[in-house]
PDB file of N, CA and C in Angstrom:
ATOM      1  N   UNK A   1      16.686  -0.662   3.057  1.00  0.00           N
ATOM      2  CA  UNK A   1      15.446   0.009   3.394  1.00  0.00           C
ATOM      3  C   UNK A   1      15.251   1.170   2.438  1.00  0.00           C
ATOM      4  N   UNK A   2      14.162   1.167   1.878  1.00  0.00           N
ATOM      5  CA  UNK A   2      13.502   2.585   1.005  1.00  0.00           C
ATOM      6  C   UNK A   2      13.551   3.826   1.992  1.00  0.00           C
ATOM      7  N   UNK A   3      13.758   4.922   0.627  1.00  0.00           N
ATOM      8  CA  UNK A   3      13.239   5.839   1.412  1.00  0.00           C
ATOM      9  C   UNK A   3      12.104   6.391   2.095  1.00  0.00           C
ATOM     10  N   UNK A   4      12.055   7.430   2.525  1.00  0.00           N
ATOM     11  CA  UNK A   4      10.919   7.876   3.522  1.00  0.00           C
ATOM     12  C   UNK A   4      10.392   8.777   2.176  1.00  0.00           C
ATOM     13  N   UNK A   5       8.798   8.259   2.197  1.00  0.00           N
ATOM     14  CA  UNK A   5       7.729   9.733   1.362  1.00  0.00           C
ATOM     15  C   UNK A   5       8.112  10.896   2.037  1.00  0.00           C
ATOM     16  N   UNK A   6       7.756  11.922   1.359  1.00  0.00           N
ATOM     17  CA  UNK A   6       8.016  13.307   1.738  1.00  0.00           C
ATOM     18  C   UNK A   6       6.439  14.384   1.016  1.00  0.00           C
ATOM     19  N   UNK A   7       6.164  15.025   1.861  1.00  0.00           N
ATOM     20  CA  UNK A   7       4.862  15.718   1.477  1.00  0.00           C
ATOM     21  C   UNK A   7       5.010  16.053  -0.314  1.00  0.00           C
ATOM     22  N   UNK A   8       4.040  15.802  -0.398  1.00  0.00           N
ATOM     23  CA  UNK A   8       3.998  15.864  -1.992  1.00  0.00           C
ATOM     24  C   UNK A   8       3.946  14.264  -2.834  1.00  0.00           C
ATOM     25  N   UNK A   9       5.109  13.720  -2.628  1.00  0.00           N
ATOM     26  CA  UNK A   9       5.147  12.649  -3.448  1.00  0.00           C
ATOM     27  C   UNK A   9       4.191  11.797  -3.281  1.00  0.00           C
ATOM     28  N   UNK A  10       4.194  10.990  -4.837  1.00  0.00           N
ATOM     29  CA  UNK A  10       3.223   9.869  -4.877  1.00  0.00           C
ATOM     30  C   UNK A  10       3.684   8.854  -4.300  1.00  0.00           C
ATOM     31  N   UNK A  11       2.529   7.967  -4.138  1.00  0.00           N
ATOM     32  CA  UNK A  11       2.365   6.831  -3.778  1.00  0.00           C
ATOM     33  C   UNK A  11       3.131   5.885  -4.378  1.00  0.00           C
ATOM     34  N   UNK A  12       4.278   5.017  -4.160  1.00  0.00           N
ATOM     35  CA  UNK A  12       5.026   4.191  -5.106  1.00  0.00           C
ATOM     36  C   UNK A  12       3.984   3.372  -5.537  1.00  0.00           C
ATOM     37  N   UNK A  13       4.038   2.440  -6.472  1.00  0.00           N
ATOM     38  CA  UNK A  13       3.300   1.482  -6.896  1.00  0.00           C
ATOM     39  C   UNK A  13       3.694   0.072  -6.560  1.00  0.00           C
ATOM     40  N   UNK A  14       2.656  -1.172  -6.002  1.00  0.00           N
ATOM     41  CA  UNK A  14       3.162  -1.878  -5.549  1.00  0.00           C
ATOM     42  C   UNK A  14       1.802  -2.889  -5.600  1.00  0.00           C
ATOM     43  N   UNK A  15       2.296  -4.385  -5.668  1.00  0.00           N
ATOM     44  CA  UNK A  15       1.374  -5.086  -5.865  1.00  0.00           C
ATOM     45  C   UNK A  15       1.225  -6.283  -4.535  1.00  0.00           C
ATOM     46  N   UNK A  16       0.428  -6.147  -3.936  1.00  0.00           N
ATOM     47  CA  UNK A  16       0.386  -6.962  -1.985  1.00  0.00           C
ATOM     48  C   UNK A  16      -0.847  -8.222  -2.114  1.00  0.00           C
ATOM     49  N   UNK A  17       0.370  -9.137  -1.693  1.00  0.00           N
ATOM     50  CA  UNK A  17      -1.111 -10.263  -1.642  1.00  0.00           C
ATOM     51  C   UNK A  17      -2.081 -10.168  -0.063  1.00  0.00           C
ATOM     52  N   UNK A  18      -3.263 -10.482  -0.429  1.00  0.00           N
ATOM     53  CA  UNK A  18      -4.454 -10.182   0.894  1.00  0.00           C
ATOM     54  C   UNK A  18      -4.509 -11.031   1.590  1.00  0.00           C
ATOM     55  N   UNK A  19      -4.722 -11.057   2.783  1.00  0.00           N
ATOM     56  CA  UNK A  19      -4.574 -12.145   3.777  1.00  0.00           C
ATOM     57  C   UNK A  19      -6.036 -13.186   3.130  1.00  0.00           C
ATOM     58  N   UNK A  20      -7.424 -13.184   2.462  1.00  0.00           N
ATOM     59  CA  UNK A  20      -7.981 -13.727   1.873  1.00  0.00           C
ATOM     60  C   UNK A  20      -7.837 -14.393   0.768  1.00  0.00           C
ATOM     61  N   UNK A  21      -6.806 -14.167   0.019  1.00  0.00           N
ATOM     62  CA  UNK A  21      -6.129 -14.307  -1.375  1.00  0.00           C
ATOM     63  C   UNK A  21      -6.651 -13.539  -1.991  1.00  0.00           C
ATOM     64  N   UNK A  22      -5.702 -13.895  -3.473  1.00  0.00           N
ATOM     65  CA  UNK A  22      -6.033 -12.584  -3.996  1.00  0.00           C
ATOM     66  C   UNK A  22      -4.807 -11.447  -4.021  1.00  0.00           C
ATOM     67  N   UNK A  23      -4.987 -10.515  -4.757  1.00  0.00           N
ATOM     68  CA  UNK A  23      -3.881  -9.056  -4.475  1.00  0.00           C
ATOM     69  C   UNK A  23      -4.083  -7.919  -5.122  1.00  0.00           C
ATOM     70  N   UNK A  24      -3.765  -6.919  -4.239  1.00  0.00           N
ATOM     71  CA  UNK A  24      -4.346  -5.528  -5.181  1.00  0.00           C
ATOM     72  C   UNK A  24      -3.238  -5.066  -5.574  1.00  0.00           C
ATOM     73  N   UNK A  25      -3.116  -3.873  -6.122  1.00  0.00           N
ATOM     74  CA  UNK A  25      -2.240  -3.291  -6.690  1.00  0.00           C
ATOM     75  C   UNK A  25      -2.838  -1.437  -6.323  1.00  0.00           C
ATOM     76  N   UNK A  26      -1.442  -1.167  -5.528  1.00  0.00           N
ATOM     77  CA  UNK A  26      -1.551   0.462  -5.245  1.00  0.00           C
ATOM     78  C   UNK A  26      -0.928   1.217  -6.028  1.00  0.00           C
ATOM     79  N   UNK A  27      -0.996   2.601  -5.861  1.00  0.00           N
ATOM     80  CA  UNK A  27      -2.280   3.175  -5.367  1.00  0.00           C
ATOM     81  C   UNK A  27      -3.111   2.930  -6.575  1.00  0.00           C
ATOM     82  N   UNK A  28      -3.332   2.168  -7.953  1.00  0.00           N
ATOM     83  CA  UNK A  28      -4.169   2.245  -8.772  1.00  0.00           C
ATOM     84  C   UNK A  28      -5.994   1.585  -8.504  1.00  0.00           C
ATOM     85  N   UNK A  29      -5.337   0.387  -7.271  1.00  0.00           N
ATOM     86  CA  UNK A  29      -6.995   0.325  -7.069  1.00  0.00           C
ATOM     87  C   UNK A  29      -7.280   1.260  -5.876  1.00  0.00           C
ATOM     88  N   UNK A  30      -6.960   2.197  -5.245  1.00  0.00           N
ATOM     89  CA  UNK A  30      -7.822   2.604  -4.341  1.00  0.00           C
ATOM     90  C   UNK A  30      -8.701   3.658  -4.713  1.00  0.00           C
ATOM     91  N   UNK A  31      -9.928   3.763  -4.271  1.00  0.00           N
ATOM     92  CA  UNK A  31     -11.526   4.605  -4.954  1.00  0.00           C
ATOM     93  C   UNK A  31     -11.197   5.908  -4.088  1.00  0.00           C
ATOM     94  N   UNK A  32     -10.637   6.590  -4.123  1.00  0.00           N
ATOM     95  CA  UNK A  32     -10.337   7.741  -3.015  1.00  0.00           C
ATOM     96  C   UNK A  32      -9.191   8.709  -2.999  1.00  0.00           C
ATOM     97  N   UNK A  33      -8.984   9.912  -3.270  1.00  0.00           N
ATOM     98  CA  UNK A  33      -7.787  10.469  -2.896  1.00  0.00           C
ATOM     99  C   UNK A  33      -6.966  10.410  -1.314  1.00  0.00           C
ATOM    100  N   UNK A  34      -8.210   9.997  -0.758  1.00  0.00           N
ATOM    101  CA  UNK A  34      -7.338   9.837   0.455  1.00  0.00           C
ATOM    102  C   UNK A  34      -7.130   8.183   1.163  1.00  0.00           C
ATOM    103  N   UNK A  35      -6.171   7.759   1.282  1.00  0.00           N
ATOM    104  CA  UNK A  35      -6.440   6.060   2.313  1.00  0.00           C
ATOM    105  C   UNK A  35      -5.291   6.180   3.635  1.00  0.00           C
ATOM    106  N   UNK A  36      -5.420   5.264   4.416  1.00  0.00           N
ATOM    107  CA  UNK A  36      -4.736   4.954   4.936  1.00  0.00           C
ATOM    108  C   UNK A  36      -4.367   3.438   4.657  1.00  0.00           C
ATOM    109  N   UNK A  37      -2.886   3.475   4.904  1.00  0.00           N
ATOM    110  CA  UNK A  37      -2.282   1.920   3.917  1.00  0.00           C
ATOM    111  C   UNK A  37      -1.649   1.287   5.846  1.00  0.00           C
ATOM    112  N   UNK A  38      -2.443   0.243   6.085  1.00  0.00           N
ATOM    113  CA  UNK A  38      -1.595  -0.025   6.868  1.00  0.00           C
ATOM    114  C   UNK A  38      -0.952  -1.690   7.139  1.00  0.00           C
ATOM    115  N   UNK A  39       0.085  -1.641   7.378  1.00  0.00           N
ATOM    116  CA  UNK A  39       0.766  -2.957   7.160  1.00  0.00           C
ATOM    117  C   UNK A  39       1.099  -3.548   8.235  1.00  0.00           C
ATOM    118  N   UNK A  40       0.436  -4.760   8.833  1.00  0.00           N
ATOM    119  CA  UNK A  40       0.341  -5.450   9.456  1.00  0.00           C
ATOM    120  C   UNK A  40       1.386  -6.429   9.033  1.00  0.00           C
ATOM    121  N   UNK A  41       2.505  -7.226  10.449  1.00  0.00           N
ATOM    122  CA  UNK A  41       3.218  -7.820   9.860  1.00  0.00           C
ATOM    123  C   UNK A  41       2.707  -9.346  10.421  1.00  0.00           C
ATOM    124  N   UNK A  42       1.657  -9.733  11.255  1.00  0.00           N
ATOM    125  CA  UNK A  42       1.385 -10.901  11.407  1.00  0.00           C
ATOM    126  C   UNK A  42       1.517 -11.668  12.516  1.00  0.00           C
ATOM    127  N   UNK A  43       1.472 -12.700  12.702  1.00  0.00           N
ATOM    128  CA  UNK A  43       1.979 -13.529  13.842  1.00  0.00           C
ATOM    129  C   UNK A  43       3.635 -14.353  13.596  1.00  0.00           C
ATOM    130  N   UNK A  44       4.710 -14.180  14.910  1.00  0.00           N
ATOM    131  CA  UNK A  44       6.223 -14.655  13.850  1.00  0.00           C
ATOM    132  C   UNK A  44       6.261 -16.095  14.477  1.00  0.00           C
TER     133      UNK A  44
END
């Protein structure tokens, strides 16, 4: 398991496929200084 962010640090960079297809890549596509990233893990 990664570590925990801590006030200040950036955003790691990371590339997530979309439940539509497709995949973005953070934090470079988000239009905003601020987001909320949230990760849904699905049906098991």
């Amino acid at each position: 398991m990664g570590e925990k962010l801590k006030i200040g640090d950036s955003f790691p960079s990371m590339t997530l496929n979309l439940v539509g297809g497709g995949n973005v890549t953070l934090p470079d596509e988000l239009q905003s200084d601020f987001a909320v990233v949230l990760f849904y893990r699905g049906h098991w």
